[in-house]
N, C-alpha and C. Protein backbone atom coordinates (compact mmCIF):
# COMPACT_ATOMS: atom_id res chain seq x y z
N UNK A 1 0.83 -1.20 0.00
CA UNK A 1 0.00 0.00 0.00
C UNK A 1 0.87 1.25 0.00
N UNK A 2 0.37 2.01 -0.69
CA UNK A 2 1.32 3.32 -0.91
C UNK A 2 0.90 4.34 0.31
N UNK A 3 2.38 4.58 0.60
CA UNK A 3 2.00 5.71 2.21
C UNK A 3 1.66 7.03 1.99
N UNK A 4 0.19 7.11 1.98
CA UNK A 4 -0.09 8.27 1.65
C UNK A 4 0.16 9.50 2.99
N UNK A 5 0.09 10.46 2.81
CA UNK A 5 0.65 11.96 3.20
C UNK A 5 -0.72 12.61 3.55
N UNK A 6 -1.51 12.43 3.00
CA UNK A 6 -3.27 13.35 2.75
C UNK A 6 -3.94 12.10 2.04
N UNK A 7 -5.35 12.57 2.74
CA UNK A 7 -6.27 11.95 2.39
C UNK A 7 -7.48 13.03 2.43
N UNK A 8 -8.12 12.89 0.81
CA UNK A 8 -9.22 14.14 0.87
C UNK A 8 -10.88 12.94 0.34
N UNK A 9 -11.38 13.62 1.24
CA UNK A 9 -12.97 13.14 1.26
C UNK A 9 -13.57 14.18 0.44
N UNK A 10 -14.69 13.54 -0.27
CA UNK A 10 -16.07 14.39 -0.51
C UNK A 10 -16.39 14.52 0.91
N UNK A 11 -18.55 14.90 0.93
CA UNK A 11 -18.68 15.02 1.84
C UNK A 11 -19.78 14.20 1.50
N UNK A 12 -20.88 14.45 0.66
CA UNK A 12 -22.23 14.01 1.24
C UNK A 12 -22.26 12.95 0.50
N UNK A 13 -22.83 12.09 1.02
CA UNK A 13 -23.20 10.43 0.57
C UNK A 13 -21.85 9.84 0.12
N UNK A 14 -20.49 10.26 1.34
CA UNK A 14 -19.26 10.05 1.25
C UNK A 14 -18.91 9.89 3.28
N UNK A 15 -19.26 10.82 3.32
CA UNK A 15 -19.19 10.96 4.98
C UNK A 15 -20.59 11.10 5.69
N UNK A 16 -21.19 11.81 4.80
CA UNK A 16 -22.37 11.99 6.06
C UNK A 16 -23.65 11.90 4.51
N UNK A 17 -24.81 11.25 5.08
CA UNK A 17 -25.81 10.86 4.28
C UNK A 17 -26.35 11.96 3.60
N UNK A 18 -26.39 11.75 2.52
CA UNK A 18 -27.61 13.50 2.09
C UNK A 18 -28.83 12.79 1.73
N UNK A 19 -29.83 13.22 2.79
CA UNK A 19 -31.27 12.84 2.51
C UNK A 19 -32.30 13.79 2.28
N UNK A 20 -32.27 14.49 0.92
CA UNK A 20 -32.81 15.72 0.69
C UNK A 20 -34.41 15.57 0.73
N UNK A 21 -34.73 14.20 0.72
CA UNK A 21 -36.29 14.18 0.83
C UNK A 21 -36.74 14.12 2.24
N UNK A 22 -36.13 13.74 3.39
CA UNK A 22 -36.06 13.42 4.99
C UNK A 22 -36.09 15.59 5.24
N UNK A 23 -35.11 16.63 4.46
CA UNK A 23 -34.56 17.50 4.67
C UNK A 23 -35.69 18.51 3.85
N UNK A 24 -36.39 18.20 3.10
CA UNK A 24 -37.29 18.93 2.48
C UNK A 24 -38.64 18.69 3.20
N UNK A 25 -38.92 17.13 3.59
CA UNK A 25 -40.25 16.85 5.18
C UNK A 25 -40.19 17.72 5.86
N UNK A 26 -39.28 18.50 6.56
CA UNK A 26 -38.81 18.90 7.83
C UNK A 26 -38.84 20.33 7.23
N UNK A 27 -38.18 20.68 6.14
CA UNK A 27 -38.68 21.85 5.93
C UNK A 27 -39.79 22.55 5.84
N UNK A 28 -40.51 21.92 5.04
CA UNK A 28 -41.75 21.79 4.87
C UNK A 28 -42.89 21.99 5.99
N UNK A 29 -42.50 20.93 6.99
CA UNK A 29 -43.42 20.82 8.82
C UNK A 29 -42.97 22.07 9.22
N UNK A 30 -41.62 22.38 9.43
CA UNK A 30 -41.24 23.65 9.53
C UNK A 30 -42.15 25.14 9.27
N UNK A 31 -41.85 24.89 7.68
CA UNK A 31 -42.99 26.29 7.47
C UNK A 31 -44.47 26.16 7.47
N UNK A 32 -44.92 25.11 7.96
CA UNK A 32 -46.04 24.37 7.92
C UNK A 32 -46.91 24.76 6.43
N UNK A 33 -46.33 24.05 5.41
CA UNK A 33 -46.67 23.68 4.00
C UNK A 33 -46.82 22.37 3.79
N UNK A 34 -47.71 22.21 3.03
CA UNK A 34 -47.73 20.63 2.45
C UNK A 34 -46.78 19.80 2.11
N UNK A 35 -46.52 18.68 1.92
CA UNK A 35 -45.38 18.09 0.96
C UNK A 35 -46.11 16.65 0.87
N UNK A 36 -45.54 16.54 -0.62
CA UNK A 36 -46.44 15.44 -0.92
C UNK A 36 -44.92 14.35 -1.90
N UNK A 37 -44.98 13.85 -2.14
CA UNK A 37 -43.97 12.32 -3.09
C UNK A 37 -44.02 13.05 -4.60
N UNK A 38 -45.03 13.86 -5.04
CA UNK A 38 -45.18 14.32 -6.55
C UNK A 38 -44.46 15.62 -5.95
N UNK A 39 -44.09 16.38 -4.88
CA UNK A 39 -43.74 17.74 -4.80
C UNK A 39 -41.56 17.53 -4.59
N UNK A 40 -41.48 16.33 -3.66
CA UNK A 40 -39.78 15.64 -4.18
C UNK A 40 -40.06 15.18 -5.37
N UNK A 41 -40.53 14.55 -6.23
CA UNK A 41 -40.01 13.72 -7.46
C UNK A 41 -39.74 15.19 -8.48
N UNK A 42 -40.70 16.26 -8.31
CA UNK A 42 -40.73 17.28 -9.00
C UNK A 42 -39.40 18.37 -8.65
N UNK A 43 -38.71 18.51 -7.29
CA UNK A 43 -37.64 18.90 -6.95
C UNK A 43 -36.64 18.52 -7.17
N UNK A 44 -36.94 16.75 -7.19
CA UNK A 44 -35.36 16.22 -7.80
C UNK A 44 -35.33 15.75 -9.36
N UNK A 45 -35.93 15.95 -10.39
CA UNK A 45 -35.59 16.71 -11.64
C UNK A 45 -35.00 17.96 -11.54
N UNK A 46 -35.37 18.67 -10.79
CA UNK A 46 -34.74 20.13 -11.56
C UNK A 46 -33.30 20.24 -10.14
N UNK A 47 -33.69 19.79 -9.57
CA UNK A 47 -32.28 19.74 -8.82
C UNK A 47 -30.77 19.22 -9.47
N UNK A 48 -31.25 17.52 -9.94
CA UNK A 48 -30.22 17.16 -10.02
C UNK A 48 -30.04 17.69 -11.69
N UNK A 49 -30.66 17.67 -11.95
CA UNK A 49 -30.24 18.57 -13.57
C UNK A 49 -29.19 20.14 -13.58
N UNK A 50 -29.65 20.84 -12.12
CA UNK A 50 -29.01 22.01 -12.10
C UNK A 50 -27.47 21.95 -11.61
N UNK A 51 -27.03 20.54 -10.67
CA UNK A 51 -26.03 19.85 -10.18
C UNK A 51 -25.41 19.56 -11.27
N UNK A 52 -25.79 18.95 -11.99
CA UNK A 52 -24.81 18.59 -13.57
C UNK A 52 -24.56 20.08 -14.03
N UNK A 53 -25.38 20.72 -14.95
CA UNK A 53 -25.11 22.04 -15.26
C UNK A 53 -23.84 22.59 -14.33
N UNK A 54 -23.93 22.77 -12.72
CA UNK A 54 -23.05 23.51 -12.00
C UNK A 54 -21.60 22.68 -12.38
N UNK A 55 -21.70 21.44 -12.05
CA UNK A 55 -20.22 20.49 -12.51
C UNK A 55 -19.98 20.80 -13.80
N UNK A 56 -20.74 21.06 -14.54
CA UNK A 56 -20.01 21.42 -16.15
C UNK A 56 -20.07 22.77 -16.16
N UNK A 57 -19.99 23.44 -15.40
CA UNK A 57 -19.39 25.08 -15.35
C UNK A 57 -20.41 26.06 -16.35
N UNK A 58 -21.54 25.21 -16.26
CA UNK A 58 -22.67 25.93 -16.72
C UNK A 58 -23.69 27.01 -16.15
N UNK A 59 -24.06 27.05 -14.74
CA UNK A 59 -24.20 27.72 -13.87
C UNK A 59 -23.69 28.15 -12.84
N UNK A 60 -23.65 28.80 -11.56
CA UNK A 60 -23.13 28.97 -10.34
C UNK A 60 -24.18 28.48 -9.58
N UNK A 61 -23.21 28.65 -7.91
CA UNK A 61 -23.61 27.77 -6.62
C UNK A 61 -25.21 29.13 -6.60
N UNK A 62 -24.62 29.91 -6.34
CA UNK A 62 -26.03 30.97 -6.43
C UNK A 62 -26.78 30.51 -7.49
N UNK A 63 -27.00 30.21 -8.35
CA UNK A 63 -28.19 29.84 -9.24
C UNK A 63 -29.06 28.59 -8.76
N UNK A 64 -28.12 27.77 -8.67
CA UNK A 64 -28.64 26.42 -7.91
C UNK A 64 -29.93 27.01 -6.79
N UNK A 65 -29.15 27.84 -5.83
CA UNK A 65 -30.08 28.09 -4.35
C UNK A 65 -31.37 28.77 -5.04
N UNK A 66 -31.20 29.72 -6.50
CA UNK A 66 -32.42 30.37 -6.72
C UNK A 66 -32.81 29.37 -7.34
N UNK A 67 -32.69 29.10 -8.40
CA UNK A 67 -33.64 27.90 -9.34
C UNK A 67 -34.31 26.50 -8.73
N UNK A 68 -33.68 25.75 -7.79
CA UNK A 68 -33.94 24.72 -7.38
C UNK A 68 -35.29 25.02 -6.99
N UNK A 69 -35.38 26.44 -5.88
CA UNK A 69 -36.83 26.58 -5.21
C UNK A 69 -37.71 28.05 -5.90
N UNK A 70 -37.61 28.06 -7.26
CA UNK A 70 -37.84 29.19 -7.71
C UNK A 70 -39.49 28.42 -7.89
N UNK A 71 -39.52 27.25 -8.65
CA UNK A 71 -41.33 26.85 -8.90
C UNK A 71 -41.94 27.37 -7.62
N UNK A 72 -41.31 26.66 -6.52
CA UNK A 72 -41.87 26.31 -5.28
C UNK A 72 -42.53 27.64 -4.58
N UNK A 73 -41.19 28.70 -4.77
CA UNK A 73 -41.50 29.78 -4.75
C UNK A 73 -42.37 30.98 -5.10
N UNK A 74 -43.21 30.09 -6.25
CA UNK A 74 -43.97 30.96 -6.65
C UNK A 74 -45.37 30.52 -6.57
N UNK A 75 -45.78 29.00 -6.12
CA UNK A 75 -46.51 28.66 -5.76
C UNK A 75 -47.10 28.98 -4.35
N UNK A 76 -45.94 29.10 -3.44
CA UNK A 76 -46.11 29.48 -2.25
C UNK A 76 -46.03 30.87 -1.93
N UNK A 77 -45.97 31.73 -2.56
CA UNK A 77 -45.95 33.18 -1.96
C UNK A 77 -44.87 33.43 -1.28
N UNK A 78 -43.49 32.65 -1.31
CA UNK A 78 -42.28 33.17 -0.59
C UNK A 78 -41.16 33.56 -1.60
N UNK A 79 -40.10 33.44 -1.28
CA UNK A 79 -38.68 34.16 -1.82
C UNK A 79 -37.77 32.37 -1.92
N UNK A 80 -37.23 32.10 -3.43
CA UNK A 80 -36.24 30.98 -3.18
C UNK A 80 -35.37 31.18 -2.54
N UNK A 81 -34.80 32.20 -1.67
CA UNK A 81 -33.69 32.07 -1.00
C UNK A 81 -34.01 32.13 0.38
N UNK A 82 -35.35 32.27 0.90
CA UNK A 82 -36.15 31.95 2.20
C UNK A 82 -36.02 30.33 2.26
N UNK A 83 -36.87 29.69 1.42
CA UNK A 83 -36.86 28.15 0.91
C UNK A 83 -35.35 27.66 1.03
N UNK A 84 -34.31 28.02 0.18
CA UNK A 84 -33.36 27.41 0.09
C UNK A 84 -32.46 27.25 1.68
N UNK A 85 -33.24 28.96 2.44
CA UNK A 85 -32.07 29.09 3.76
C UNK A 85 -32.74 28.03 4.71
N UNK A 86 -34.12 27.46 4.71
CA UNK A 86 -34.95 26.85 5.78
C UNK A 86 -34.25 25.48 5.28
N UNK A 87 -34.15 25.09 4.10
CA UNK A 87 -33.81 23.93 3.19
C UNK A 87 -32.40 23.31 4.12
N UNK A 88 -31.19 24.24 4.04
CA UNK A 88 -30.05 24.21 4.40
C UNK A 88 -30.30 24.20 5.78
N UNK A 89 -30.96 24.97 6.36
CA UNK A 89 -31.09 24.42 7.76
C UNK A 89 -31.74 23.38 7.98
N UNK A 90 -32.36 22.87 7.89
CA UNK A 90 -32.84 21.11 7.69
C UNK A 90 -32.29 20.64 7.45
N UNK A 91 -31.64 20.18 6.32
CA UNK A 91 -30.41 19.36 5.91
C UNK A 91 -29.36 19.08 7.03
N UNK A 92 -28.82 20.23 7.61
CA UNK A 92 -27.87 20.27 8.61
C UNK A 92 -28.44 19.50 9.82
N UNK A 93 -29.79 19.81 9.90
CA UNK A 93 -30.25 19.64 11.36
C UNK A 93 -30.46 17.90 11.22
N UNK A 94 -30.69 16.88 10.19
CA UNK A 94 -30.62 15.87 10.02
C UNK A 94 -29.44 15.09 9.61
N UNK A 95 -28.54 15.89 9.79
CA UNK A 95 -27.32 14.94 9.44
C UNK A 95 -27.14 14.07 10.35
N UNK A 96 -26.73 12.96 9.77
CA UNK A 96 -25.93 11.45 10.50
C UNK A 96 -24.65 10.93 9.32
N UNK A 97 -23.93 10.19 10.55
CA UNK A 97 -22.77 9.60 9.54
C UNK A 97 -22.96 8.65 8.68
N UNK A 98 -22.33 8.38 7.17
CA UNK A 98 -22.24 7.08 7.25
C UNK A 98 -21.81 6.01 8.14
N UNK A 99 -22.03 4.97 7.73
CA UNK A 99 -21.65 3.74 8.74
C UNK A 99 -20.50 4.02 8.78
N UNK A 100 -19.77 3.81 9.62
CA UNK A 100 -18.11 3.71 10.07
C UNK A 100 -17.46 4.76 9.31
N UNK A 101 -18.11 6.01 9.52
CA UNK A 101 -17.09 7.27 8.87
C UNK A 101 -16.76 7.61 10.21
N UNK A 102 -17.01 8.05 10.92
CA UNK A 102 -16.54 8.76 12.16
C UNK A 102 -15.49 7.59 12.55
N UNK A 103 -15.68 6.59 12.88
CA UNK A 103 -14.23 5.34 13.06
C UNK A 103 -13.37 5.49 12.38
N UNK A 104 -13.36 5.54 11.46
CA UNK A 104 -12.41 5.55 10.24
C UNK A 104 -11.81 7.31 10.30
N UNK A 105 -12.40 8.14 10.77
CA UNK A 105 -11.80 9.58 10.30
C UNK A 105 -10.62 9.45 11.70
N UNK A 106 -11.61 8.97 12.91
CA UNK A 106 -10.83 9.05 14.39
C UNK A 106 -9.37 8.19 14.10
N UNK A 107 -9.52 7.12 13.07
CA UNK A 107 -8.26 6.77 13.04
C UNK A 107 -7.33 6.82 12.17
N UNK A 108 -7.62 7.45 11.59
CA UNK A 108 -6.84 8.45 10.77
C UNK A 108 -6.14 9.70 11.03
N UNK A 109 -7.00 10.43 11.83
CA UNK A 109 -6.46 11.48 12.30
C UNK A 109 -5.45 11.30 13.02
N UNK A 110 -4.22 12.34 13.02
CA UNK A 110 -2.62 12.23 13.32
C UNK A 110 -2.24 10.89 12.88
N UNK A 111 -2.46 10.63 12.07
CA UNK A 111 -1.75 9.41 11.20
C UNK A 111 -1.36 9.87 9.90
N UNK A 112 -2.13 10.60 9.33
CA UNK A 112 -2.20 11.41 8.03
C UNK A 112 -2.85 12.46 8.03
N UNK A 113 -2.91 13.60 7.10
CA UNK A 113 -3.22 14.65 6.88
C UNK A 113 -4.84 14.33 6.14
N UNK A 114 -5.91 15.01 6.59
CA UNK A 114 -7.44 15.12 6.46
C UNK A 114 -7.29 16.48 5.50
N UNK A 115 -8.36 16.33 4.52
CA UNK A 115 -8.44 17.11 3.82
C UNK A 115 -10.52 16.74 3.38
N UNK A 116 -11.28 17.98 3.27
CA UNK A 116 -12.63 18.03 2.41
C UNK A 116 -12.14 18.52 1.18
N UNK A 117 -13.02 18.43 0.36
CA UNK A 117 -13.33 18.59 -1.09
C UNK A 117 -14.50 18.51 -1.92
N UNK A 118 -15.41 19.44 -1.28
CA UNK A 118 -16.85 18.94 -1.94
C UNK A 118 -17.62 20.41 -2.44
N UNK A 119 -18.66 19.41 -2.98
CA UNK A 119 -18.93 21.09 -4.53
C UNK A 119 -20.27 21.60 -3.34
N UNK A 120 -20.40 20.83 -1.65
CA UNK A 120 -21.49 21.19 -1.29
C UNK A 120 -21.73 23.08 -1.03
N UNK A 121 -22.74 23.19 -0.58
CA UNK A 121 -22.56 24.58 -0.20
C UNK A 121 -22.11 25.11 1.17
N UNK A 122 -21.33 26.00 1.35
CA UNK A 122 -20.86 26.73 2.52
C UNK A 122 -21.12 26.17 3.90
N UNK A 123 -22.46 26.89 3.85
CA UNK A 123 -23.08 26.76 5.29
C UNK A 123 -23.67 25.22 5.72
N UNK A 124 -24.15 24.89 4.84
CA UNK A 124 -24.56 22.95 5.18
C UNK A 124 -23.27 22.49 5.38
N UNK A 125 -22.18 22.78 4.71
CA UNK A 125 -21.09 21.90 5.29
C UNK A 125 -20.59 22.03 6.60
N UNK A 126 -20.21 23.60 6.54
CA UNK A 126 -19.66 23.62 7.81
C UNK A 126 -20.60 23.38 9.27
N UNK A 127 -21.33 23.48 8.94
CA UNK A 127 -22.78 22.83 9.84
C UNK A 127 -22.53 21.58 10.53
N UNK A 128 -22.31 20.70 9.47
CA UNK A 128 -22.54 19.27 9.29
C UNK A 128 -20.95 19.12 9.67
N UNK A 129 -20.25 19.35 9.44
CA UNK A 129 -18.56 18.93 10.34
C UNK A 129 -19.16 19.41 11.94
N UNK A 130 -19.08 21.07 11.75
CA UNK A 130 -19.13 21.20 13.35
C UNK A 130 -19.92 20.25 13.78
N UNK A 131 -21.28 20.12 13.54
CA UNK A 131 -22.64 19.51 14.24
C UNK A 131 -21.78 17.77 14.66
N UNK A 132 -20.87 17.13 13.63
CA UNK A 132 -20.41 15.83 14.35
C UNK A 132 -18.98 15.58 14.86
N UNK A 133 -18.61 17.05 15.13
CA UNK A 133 -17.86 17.48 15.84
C UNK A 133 -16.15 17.15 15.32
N UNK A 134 -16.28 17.43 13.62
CA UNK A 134 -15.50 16.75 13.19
C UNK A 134 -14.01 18.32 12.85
N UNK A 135 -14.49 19.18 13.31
CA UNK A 135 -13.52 20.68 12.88
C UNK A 135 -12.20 20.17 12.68
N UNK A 136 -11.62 19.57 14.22
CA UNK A 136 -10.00 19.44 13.95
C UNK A 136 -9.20 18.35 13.56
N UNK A 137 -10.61 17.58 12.59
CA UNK A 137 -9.82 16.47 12.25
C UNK A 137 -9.24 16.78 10.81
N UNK A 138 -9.86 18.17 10.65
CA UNK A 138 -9.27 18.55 8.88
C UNK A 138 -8.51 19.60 8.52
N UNK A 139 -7.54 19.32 7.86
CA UNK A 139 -6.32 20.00 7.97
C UNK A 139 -6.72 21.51 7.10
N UNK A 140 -7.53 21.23 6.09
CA UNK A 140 -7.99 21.47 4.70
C UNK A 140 -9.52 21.32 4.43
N UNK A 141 -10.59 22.84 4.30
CA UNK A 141 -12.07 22.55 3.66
C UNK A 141 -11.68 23.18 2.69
N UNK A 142 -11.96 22.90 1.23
CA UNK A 142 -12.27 23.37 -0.10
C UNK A 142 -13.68 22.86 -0.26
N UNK A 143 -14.21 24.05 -0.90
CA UNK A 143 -15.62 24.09 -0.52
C UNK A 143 -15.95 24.67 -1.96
N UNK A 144 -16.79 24.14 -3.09
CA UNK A 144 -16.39 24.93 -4.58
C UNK A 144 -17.30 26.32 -4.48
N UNK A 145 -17.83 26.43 -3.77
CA UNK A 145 -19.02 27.56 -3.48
C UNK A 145 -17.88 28.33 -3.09
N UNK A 146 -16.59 28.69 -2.33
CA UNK A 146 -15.58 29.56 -1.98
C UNK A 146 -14.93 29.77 -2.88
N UNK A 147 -14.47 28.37 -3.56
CA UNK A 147 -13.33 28.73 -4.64
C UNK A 147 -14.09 29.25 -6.00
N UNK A 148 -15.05 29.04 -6.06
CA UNK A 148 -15.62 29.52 -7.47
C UNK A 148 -15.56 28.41 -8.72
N UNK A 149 -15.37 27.49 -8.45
CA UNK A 149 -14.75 26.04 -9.61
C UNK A 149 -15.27 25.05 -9.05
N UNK A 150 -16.54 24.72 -9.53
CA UNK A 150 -16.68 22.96 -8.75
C UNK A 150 -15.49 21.89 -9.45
N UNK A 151 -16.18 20.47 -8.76
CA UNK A 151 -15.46 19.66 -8.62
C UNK A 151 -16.32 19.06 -10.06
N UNK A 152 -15.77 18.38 -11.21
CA UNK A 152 -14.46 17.90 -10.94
C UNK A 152 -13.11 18.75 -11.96
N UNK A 153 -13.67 20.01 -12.14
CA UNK A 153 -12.37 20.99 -12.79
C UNK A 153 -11.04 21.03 -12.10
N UNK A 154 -9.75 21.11 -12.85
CA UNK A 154 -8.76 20.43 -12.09
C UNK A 154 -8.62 21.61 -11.16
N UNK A 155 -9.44 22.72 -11.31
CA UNK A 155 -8.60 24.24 -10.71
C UNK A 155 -9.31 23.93 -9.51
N UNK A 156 -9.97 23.17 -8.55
CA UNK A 156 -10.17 23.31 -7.48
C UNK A 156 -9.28 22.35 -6.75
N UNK A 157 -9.22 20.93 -7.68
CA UNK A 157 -8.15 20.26 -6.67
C UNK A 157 -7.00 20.89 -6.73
N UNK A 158 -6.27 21.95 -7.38
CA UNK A 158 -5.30 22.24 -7.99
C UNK A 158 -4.93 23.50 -6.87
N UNK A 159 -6.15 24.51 -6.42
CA UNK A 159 -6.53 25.12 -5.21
C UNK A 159 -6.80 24.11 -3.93
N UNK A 160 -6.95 23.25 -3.93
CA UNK A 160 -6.72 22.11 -2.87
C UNK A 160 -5.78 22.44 -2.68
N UNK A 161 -4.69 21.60 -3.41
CA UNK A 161 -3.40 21.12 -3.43
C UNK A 161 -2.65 22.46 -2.93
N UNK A 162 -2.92 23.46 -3.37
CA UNK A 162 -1.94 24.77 -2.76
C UNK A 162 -1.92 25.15 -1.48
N UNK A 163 -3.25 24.45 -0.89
CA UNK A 163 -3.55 24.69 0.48
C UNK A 163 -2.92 24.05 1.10
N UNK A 164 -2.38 22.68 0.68
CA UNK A 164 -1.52 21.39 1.40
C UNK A 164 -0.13 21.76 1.39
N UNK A 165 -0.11 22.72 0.42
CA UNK A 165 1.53 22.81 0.40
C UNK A 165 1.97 21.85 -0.89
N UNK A 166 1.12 21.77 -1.87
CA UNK A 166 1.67 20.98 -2.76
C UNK A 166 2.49 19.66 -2.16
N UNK A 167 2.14 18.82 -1.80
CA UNK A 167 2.34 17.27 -2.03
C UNK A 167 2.90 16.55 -3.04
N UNK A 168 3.38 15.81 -3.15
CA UNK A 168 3.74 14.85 -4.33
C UNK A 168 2.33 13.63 -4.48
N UNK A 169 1.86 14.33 -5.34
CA UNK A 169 0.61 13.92 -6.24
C UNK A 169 0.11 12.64 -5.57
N UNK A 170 1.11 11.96 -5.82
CA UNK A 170 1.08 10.08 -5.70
C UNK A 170 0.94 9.80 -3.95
N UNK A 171 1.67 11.03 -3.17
CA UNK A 171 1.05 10.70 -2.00
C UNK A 171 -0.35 11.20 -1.32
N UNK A 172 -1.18 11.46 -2.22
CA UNK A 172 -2.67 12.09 -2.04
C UNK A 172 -3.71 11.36 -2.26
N UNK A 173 -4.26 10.76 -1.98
CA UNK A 173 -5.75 9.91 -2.35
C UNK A 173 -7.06 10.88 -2.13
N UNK A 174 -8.04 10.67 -3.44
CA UNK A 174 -9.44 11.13 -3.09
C UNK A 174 -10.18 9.94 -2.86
N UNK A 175 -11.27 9.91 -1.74
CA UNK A 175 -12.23 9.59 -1.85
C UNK A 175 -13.55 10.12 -1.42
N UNK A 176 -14.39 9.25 -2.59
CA UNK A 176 -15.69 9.98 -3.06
C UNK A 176 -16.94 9.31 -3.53
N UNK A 177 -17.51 9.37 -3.45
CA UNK A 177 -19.09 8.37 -4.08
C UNK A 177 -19.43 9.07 -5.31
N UNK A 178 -18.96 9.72 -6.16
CA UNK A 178 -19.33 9.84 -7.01
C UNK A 178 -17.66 9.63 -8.44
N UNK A 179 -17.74 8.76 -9.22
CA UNK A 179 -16.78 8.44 -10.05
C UNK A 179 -16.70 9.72 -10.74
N UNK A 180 -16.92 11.04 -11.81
CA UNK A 180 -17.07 11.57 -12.04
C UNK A 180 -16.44 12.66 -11.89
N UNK A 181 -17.32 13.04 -10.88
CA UNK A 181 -16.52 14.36 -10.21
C UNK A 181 -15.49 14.22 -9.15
N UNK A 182 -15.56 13.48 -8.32
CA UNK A 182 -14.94 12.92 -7.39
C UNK A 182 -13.83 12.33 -7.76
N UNK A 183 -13.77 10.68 -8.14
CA UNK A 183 -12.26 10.04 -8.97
C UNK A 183 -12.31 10.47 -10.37
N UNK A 184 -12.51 10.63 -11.07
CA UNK A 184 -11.85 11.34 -12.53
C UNK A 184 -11.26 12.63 -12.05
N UNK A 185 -12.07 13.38 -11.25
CA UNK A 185 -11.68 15.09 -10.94
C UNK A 185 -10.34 14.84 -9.77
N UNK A 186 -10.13 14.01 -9.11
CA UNK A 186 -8.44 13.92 -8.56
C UNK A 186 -8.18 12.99 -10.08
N UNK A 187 -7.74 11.99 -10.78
CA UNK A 187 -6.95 11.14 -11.27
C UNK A 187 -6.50 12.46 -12.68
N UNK A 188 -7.49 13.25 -12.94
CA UNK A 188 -7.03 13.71 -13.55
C UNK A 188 -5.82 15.18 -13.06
N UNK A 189 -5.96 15.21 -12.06
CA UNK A 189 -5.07 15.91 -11.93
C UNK A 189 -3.68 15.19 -11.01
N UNK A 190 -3.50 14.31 -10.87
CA UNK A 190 -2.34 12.95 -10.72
C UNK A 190 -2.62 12.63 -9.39
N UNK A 191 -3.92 12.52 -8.61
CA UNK A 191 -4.26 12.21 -7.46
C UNK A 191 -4.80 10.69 -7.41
């Protein structure tokens, strides 16, 4: 096994579950609005369509937060960025780990260098570390909503990597649940 130096994680449905339909219930009870199985199936079309677009450098992280809840928004008499901020707070407020991520980070830490890397947004992330109390196990958050470049363009691992102090490539591993953005977006840049 090659002795790696850093080890960089995604985040969601990598470390901690993203259950946007559990996170949209709760929003929803929250503002006390309906939600119905036809009102998610109808969110996650235009969601995950706007997620591709953002990975192919077709839109920004701000467009996502307006468009995702812009229908919703106009059905309901509110603002998408009311929706999106109640959204993000739900999300956060339901986080749990994957199975054996927190084991696995605890033993890692001071063994190797921790690094994030995910195209999530700002405030849900840092939420979701603090909330499982994970702050000082990471050396390194790249967050593509900061850097301006999602994942998998090489200029964010590439802004990673400057944060580490530049590494020797081969001692860096990503891992990620998504092949794509995640392993193509390190292999292509010699990670």
């Amino acid at each position: 096994m090659k002795p790696y130096q850093w080890i960089l994680f995604d985040v969601d449905d990598t470390l901690f579950h993203f259950d946007s339909h559990r996170g949209l219930q709760l929003m929803c009870s929250t503002l006390n609005i309906p939600f119905t199985t036809e009102d998610y199936e109808e969110y996650e079309i235009i969601n995950k369509a706007l997620w591709i677009d953002y990975q192919n450098g077709q839109i920004t992280a701000a467009e996502i937060r307006y468009k995702r809840f812009e229908a919703w928004a106009n059905k309901l008499q509110a603002s998408p960025h009311e929706l999106n901020n109640a959204f993000m707070k739900a999300m956060a407020e339901i986080c749990t780990p994957i199975d054996g991520a927190i084991n696995l980070l605890n033993t890692l830490k001071n063994k190797v260098s921790l690094g994030i890397i995910t195209n999530g947004f700002t405030e849900l992330q840092k939420a979701r570390v603090e909330r499982m109390g994970l702050q000082d196990h990471f050396d390194v958050l790249v967050i593509s909503e900061q850097v301006g470049i999602p994942k998998p363009h090489p200029g964010i691992f590439e802004h990673a990597l400057n944060m580490m102090g530049n590494p020797a490539r081969e001692k860096v591993l990503m891992v990620g649940d998504n092949p794509d953005s995640d392993i193509i977006g390190g292999i292509n840049v010699g990670i």
